[in-house]
N, C-alpha and C. Protein backbone atom coordinates (compact mmCIF):
# COMPACT_ATOMS: atom_id res chain seq x y z
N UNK A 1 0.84 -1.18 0.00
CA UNK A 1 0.00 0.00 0.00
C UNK A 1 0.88 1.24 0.00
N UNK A 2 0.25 2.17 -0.74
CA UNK A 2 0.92 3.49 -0.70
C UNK A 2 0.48 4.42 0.33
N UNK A 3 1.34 4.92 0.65
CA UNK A 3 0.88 5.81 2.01
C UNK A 3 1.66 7.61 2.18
N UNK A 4 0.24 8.39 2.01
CA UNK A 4 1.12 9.41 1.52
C UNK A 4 1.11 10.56 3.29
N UNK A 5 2.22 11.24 2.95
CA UNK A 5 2.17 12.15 3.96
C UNK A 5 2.66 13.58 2.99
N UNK A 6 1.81 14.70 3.74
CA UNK A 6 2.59 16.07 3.48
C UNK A 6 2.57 17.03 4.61
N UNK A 7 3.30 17.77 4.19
CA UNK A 7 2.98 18.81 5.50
C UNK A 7 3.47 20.11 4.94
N UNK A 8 2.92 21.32 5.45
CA UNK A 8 3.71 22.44 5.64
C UNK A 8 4.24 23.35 7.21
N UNK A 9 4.64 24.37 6.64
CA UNK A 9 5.30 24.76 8.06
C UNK A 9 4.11 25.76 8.53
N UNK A 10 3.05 25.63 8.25
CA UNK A 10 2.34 27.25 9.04
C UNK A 10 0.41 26.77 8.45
N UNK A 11 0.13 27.47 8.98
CA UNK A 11 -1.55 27.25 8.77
C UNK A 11 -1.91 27.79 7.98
N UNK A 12 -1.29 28.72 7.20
CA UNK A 12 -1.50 29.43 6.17
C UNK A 12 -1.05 29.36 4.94
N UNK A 13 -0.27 28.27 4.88
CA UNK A 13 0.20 27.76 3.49
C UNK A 13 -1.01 26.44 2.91
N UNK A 14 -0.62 26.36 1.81
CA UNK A 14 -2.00 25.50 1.41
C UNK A 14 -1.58 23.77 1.19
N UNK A 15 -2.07 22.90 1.75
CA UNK A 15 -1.72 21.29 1.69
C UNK A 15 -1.95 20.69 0.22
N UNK A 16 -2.85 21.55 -0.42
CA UNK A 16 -3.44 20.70 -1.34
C UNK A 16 -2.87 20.26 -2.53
N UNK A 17 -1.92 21.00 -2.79
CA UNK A 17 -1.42 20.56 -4.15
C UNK A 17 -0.19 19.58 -3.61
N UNK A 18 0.28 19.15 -2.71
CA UNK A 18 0.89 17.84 -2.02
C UNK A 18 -0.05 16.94 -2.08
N UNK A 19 -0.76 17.26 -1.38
CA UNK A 19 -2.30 15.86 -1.59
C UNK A 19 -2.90 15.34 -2.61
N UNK A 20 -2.72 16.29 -3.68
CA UNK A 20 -3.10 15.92 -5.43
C UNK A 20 -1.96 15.03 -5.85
N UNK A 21 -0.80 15.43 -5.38
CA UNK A 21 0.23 15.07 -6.06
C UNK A 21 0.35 13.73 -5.41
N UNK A 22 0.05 13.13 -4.25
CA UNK A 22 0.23 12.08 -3.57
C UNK A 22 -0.73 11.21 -3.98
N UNK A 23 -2.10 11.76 -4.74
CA UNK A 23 -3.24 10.78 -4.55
C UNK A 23 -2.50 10.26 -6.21
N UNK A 24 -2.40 11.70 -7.04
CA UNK A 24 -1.86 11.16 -8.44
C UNK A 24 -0.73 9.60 -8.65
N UNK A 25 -0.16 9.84 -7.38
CA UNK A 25 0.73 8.85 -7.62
C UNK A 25 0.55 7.63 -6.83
N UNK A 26 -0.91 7.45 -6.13
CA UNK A 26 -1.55 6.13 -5.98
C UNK A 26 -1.68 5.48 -4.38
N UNK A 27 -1.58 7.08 -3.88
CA UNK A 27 -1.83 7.03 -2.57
C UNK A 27 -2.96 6.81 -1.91
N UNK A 28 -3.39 5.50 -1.21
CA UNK A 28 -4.00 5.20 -0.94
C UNK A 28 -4.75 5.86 0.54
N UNK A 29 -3.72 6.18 1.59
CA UNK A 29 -3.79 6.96 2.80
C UNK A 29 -3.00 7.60 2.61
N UNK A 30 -3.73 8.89 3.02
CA UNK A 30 -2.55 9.85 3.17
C UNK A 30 -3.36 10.71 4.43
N UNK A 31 -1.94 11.30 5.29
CA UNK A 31 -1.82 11.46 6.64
C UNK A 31 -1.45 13.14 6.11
N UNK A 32 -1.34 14.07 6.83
CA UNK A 32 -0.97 15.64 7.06
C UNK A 32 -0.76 15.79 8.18
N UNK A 33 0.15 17.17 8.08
CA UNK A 33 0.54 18.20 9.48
C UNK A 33 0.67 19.53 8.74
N UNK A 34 0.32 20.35 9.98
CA UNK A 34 0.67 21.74 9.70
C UNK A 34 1.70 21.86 10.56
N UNK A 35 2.88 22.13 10.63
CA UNK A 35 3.89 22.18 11.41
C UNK A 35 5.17 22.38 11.06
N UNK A 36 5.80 22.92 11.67
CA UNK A 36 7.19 23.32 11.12
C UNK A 36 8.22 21.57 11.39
N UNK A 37 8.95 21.41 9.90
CA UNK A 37 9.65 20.46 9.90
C UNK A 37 11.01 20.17 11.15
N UNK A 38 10.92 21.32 11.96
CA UNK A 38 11.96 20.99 12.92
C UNK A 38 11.06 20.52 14.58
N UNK A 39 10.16 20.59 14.17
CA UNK A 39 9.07 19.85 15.44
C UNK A 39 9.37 17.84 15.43
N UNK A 40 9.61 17.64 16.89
CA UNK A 40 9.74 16.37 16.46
C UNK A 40 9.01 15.52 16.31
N UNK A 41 7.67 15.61 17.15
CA UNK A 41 6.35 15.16 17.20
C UNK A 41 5.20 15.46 16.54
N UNK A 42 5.21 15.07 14.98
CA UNK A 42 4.13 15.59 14.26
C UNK A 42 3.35 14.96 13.91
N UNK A 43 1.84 14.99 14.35
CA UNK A 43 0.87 13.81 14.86
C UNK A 43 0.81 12.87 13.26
N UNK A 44 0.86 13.73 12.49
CA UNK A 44 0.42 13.30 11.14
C UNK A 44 1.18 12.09 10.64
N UNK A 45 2.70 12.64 10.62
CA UNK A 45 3.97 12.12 10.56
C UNK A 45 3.41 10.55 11.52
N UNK A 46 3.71 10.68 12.40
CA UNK A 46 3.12 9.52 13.97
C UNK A 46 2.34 8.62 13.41
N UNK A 47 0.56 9.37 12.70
CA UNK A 47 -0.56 8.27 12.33
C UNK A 47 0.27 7.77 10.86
N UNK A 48 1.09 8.34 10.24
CA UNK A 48 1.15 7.60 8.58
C UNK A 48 2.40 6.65 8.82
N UNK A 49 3.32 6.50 9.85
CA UNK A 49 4.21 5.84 10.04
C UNK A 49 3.31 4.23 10.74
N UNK A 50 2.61 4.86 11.77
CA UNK A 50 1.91 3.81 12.89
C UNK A 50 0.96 2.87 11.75
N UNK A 51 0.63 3.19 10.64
CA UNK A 51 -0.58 2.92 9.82
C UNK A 51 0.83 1.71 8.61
N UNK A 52 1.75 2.14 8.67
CA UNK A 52 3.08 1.59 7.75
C UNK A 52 3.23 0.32 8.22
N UNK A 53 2.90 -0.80 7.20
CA UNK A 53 3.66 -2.17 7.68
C UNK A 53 4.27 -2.50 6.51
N UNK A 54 5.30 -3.55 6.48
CA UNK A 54 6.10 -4.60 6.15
C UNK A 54 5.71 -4.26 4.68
N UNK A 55 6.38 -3.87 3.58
CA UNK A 55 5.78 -4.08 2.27
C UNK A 55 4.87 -2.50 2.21
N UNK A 56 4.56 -1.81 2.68
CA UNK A 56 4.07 -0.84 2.42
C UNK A 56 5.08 0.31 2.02
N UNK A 57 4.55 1.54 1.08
CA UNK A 57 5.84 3.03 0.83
C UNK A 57 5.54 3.76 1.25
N UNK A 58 6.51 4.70 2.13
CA UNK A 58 6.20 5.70 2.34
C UNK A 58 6.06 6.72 1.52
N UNK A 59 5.04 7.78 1.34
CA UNK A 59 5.17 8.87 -0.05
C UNK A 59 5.50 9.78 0.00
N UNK A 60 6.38 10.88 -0.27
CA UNK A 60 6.21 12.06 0.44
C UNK A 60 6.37 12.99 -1.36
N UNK A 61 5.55 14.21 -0.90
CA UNK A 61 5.78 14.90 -2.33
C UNK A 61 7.73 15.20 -2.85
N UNK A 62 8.15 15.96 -1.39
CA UNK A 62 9.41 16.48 -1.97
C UNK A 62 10.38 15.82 -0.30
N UNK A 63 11.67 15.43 0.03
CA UNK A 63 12.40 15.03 1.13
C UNK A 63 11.79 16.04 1.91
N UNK A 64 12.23 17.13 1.92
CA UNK A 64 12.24 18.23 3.36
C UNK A 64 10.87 18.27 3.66
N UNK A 65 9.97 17.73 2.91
CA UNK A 65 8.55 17.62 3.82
C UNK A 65 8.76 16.62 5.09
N UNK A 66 9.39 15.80 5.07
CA UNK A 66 9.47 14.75 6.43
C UNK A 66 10.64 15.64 7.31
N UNK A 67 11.57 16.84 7.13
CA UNK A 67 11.95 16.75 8.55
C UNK A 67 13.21 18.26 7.46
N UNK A 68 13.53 18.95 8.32
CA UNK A 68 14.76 19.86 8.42
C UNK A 68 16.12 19.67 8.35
N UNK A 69 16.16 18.43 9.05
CA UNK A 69 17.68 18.05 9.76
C UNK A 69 18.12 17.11 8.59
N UNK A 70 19.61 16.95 8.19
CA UNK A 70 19.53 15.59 7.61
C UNK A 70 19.61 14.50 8.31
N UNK A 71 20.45 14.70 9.84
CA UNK A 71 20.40 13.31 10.91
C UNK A 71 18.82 13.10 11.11
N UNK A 72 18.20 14.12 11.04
CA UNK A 72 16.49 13.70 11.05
C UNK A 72 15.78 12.75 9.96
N UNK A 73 16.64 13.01 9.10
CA UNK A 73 15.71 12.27 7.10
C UNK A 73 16.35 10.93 7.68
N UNK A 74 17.94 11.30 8.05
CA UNK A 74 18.80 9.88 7.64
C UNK A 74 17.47 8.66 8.98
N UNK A 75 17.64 8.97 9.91
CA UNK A 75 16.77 8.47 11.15
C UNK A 75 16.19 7.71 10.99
N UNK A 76 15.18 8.38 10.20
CA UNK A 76 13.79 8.20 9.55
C UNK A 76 13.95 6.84 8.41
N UNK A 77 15.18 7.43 7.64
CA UNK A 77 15.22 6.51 6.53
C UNK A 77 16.01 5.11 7.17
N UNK A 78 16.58 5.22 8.14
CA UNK A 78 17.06 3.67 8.64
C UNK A 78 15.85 2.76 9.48
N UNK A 79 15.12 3.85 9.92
CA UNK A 79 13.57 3.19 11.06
C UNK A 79 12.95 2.72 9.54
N UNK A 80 12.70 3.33 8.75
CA UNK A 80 11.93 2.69 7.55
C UNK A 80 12.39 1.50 7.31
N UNK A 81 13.71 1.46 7.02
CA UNK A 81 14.28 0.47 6.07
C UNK A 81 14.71 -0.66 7.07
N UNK A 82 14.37 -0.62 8.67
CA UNK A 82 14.56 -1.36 9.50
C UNK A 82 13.17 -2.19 9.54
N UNK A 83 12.38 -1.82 9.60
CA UNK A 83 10.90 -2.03 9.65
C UNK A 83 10.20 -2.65 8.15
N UNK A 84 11.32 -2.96 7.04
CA UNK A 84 10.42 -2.90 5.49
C UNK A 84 9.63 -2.18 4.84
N UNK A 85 9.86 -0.93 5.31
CA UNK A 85 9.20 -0.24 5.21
C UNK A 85 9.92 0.38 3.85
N UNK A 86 9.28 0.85 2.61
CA UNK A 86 9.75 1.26 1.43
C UNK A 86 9.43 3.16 1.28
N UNK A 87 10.25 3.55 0.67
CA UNK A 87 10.27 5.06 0.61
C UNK A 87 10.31 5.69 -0.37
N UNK A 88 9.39 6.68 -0.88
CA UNK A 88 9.13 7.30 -2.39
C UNK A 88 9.12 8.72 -2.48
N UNK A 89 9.95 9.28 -2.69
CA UNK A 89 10.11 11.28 -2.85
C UNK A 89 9.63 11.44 -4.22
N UNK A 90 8.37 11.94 -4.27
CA UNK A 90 7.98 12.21 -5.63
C UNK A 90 9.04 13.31 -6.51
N UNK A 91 9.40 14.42 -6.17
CA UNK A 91 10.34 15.11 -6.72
C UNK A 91 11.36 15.11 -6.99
N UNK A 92 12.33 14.16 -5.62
CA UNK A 92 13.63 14.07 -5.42
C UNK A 92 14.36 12.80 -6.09
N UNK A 93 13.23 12.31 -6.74
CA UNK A 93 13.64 11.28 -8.02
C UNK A 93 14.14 9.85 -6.63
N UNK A 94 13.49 9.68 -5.71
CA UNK A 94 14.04 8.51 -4.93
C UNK A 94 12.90 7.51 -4.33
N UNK A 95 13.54 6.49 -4.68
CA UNK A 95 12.43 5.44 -4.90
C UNK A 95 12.95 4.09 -4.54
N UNK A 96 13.38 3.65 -3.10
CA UNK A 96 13.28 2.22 -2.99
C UNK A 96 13.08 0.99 -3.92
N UNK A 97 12.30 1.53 -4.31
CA UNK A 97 11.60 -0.05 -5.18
C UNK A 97 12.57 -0.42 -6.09
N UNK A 98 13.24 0.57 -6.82
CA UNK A 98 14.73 0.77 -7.73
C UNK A 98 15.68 0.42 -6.79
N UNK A 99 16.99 0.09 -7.91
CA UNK A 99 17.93 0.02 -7.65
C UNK A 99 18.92 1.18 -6.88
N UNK A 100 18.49 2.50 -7.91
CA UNK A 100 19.25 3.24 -7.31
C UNK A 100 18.87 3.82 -5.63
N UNK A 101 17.28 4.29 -5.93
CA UNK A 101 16.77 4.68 -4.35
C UNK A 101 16.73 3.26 -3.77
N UNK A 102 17.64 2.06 -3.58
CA UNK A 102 17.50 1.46 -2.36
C UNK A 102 19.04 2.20 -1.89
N UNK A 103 19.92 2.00 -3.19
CA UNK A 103 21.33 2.56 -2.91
C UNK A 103 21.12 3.70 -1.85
N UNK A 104 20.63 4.88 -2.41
CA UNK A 104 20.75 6.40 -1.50
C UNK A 104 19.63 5.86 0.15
N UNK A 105 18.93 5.00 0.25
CA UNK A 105 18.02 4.77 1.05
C UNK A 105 19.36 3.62 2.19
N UNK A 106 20.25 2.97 2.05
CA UNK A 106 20.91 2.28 2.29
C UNK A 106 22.40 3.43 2.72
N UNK A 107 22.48 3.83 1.83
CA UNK A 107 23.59 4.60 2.13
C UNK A 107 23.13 5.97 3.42
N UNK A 108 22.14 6.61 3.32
CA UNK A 108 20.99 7.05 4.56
C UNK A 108 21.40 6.52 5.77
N UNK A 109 21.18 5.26 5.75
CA UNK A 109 20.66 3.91 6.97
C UNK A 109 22.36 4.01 7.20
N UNK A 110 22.99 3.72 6.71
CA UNK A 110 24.48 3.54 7.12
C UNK A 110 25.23 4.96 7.69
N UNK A 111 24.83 6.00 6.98
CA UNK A 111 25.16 7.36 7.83
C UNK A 111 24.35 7.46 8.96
N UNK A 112 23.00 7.25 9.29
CA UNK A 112 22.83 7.38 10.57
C UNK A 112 23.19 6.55 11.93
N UNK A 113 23.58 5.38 11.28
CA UNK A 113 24.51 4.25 11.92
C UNK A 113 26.03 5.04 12.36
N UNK A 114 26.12 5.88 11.61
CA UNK A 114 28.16 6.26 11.48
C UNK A 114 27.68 7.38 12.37
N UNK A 115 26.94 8.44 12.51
CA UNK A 115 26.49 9.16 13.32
C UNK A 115 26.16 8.95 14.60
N UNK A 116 25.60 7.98 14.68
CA UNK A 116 25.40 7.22 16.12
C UNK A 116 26.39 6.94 16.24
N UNK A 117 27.48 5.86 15.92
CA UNK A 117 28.37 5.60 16.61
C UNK A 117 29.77 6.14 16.60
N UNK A 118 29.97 7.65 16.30
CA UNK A 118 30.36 9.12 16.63
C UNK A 118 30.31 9.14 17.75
N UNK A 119 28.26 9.70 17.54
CA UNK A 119 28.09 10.07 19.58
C UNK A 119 28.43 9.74 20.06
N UNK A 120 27.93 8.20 20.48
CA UNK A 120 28.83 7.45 21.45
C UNK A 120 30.18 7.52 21.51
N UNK A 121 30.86 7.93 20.49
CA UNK A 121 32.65 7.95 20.48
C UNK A 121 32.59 9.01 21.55
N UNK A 122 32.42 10.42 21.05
CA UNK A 122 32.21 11.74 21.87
C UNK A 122 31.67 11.42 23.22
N UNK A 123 30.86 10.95 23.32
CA UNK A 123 30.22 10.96 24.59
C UNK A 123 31.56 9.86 25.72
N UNK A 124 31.41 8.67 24.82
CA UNK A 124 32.26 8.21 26.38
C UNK A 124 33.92 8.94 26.13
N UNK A 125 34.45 9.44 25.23
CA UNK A 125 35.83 10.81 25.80
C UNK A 125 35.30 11.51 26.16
N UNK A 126 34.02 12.02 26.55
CA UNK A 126 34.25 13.54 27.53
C UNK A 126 33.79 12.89 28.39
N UNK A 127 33.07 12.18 28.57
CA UNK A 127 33.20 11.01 30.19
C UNK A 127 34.36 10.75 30.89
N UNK A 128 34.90 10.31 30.36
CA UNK A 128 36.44 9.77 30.32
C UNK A 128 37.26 10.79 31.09
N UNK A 129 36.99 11.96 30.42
CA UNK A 129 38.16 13.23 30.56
C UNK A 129 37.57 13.35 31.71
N UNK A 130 36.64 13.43 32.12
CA UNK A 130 35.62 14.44 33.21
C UNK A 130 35.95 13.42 34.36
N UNK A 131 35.92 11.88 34.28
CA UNK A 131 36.09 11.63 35.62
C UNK A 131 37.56 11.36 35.74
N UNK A 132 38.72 11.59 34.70
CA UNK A 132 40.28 12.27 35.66
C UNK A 132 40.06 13.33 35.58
N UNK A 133 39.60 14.64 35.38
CA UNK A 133 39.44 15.70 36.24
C UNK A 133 38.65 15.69 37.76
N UNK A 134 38.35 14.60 37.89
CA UNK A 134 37.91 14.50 39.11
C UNK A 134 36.18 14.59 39.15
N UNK A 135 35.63 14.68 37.53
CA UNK A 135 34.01 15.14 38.18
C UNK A 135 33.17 14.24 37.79
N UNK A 136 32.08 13.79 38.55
CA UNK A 136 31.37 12.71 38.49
C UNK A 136 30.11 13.31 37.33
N UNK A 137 29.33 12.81 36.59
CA UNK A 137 28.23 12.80 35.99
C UNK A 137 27.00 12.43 37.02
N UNK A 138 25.41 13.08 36.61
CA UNK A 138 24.63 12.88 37.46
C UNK A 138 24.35 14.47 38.36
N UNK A 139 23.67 14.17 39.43
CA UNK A 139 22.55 14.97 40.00
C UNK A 139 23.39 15.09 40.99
N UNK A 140 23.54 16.19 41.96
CA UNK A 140 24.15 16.28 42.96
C UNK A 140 23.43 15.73 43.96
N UNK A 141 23.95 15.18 45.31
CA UNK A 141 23.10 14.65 46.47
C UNK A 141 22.44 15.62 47.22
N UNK A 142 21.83 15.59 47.20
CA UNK A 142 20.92 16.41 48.38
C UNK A 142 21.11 16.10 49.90
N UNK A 143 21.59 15.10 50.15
CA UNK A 143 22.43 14.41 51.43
C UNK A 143 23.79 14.70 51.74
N UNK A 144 23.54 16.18 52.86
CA UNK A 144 24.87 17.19 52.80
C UNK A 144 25.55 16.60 54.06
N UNK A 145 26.77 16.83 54.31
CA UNK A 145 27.23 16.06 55.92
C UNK A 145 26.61 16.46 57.20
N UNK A 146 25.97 17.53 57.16
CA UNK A 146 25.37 18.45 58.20
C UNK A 146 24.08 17.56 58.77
N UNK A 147 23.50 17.28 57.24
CA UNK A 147 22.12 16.46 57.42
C UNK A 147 22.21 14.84 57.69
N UNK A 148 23.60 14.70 57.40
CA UNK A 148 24.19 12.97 57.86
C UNK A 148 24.16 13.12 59.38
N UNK A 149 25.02 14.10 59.97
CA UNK A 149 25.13 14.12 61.39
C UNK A 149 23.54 13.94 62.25
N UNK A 150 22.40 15.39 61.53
CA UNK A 150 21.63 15.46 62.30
C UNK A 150 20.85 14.17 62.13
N UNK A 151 20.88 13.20 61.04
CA UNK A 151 19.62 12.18 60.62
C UNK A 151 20.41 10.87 61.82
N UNK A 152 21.92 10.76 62.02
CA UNK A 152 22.64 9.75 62.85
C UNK A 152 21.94 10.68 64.38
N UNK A 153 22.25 11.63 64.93
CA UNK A 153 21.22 11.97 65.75
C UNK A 153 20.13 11.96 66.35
N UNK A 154 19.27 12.00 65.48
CA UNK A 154 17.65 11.60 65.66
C UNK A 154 17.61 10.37 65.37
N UNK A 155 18.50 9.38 64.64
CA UNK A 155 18.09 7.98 64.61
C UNK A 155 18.39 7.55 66.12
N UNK A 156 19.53 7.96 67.13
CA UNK A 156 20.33 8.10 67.77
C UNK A 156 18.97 7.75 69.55
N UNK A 157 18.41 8.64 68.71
CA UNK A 157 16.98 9.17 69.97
C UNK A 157 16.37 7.98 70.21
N UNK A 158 16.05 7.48 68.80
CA UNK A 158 15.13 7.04 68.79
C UNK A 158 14.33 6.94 67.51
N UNK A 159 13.77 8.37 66.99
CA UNK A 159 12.94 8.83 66.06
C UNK A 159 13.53 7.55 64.72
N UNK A 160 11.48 7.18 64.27
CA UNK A 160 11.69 6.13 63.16
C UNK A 160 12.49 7.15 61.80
N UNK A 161 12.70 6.46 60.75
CA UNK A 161 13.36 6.72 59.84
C UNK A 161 13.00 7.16 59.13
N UNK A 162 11.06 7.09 58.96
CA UNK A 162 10.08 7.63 57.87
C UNK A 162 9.48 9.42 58.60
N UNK A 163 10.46 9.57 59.72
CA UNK A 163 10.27 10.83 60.06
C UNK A 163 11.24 11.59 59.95
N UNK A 164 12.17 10.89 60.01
CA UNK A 164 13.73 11.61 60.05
C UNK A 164 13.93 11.96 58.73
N UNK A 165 13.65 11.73 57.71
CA UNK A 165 13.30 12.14 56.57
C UNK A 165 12.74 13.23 56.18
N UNK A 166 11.67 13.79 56.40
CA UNK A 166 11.07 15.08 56.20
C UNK A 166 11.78 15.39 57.23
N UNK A 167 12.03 15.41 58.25
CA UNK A 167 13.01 16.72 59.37
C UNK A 167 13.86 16.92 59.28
N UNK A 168 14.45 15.78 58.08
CA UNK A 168 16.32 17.27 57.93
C UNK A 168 15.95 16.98 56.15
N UNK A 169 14.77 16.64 55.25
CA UNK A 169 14.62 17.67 54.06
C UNK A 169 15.14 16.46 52.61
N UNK A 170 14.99 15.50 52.90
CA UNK A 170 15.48 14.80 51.98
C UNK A 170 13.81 13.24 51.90
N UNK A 171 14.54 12.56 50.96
CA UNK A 171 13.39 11.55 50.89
C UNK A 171 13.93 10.36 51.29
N UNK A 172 12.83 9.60 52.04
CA UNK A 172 13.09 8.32 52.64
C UNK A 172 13.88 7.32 52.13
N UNK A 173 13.50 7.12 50.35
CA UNK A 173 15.01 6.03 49.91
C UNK A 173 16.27 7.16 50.14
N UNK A 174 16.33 7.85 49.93
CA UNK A 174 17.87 8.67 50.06
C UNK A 174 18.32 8.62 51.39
N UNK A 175 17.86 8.86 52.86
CA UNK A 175 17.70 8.65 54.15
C UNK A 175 18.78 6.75 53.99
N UNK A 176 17.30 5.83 53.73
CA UNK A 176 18.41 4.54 53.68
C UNK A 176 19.84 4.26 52.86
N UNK A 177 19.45 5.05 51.64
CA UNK A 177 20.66 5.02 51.07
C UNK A 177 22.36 5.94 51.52
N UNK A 178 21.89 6.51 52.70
CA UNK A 178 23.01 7.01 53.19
C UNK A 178 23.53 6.43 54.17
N UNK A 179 22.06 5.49 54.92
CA UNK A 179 22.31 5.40 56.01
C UNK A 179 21.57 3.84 56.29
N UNK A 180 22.90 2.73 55.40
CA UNK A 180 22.11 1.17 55.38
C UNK A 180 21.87 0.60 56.88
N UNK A 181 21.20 -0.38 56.76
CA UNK A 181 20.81 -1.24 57.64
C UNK A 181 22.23 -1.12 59.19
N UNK A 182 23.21 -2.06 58.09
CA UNK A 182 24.11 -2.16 59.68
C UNK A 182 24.40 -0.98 60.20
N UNK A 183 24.50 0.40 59.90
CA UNK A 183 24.67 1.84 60.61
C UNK A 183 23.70 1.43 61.10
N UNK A 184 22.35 1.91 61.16
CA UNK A 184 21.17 1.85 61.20
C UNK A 184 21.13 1.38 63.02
N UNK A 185 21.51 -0.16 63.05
CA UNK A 185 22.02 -0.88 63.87
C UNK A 185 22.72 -0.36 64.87
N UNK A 186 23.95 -0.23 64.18
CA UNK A 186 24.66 0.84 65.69
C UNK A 186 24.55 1.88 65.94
N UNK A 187 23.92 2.47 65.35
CA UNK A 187 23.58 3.79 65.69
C UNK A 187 22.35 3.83 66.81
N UNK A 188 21.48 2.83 66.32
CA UNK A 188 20.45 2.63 67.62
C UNK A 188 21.11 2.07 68.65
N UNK A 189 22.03 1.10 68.64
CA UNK A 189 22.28 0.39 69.89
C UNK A 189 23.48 1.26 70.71
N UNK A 190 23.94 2.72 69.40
CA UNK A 190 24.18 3.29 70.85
C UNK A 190 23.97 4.28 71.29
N UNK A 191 22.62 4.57 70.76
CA UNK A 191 21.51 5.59 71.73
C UNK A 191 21.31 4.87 72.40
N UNK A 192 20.89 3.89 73.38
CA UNK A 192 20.30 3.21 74.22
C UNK A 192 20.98 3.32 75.30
């Protein structure tokens, strides 16, 4: 099945001559958005993909109707071609079903593959660098030494653990997680 999508960027541009052009070329469903191509969530985009199975094309009048970015087209074109999913640019002369648009549809799928595994290059060296400079990744603790002393204190008393929690400002798993079982232990047995 053919499956067409178009979109423009604004409410005031007109869909229709995408939609002629999609039905002309044997589109069976076709999906729309009004939305600017750098939005990532475009419902239209969403129902004509979700509606896409195994053996079905995607249609689009011209490429930059599906997206702005090219890591965005390439994305797109490896989730397609991961899924069997077939792909047709009425303008841009590219067409899966051919030889050549599986080539540029393949070669797509393999740049967003080489792109991904970039990031990840980048990402774990500045990881890398950051923890011999000494700095950890993540959220800072909210469990300051001030609030270790006063929570060993009040456990100290007595006071249960699901109170000592809201009274020095933190949340109950964070409370145990500072302060496991065997502390827990001596710390009560030597308030007593």
């Amino acid at each position: 099945m053919l499956i067409g999508y178009a979109r423009v960027s604004t409410a005031e541009q007109d869909l229709r001559p995408q939609l002629h052009a999609l039905r002309e070329a044997g589109c069976e469903r076709t999906f729309s958005d009004k939305a600017s191509g750098a939005k990532a969530n475009r419902v239209g985009l969403a129902d004509a993909l979700s509606h896409a199975r195994p053996g079905d094309v995607l249609v689009v009048w011209k490429l930059d109707r599906l997206g702005r970015t090219m890591k965005g087209l390439v994305d797109l074109a490896a989730d397609l071609a991961e899924r069997g999913i077939g792909f047709r640019s009425l303008t841009d002369g590219i067409d899966t079903a051919g030889t050549a648009g599986k080539l540029v549809f393949h070669i797509m799928a393999a740049m967003a593959e080489m792109e991904r595994d970039l990031n990840r290059e980048r990402t774990t060296a500045a990881l890398a660098v950051a923890r011999r400079e000494g700095r950890v990744g993540g959220r800072k603790t909210v469990m300051t030494p001030n609030r270790l002393a006063a929570a060993r204190k009040l456990l100290a008393s007595g006071m249960p653990m699901r109170e000592i929690a809201p009274a020095i400002g933190v949340s109950v798993p964070t409370l145990y997680r500072h302060l496991p079982a065997p502390e827990q232990e001596s710390i009560s047995a030597e308030g007593q």
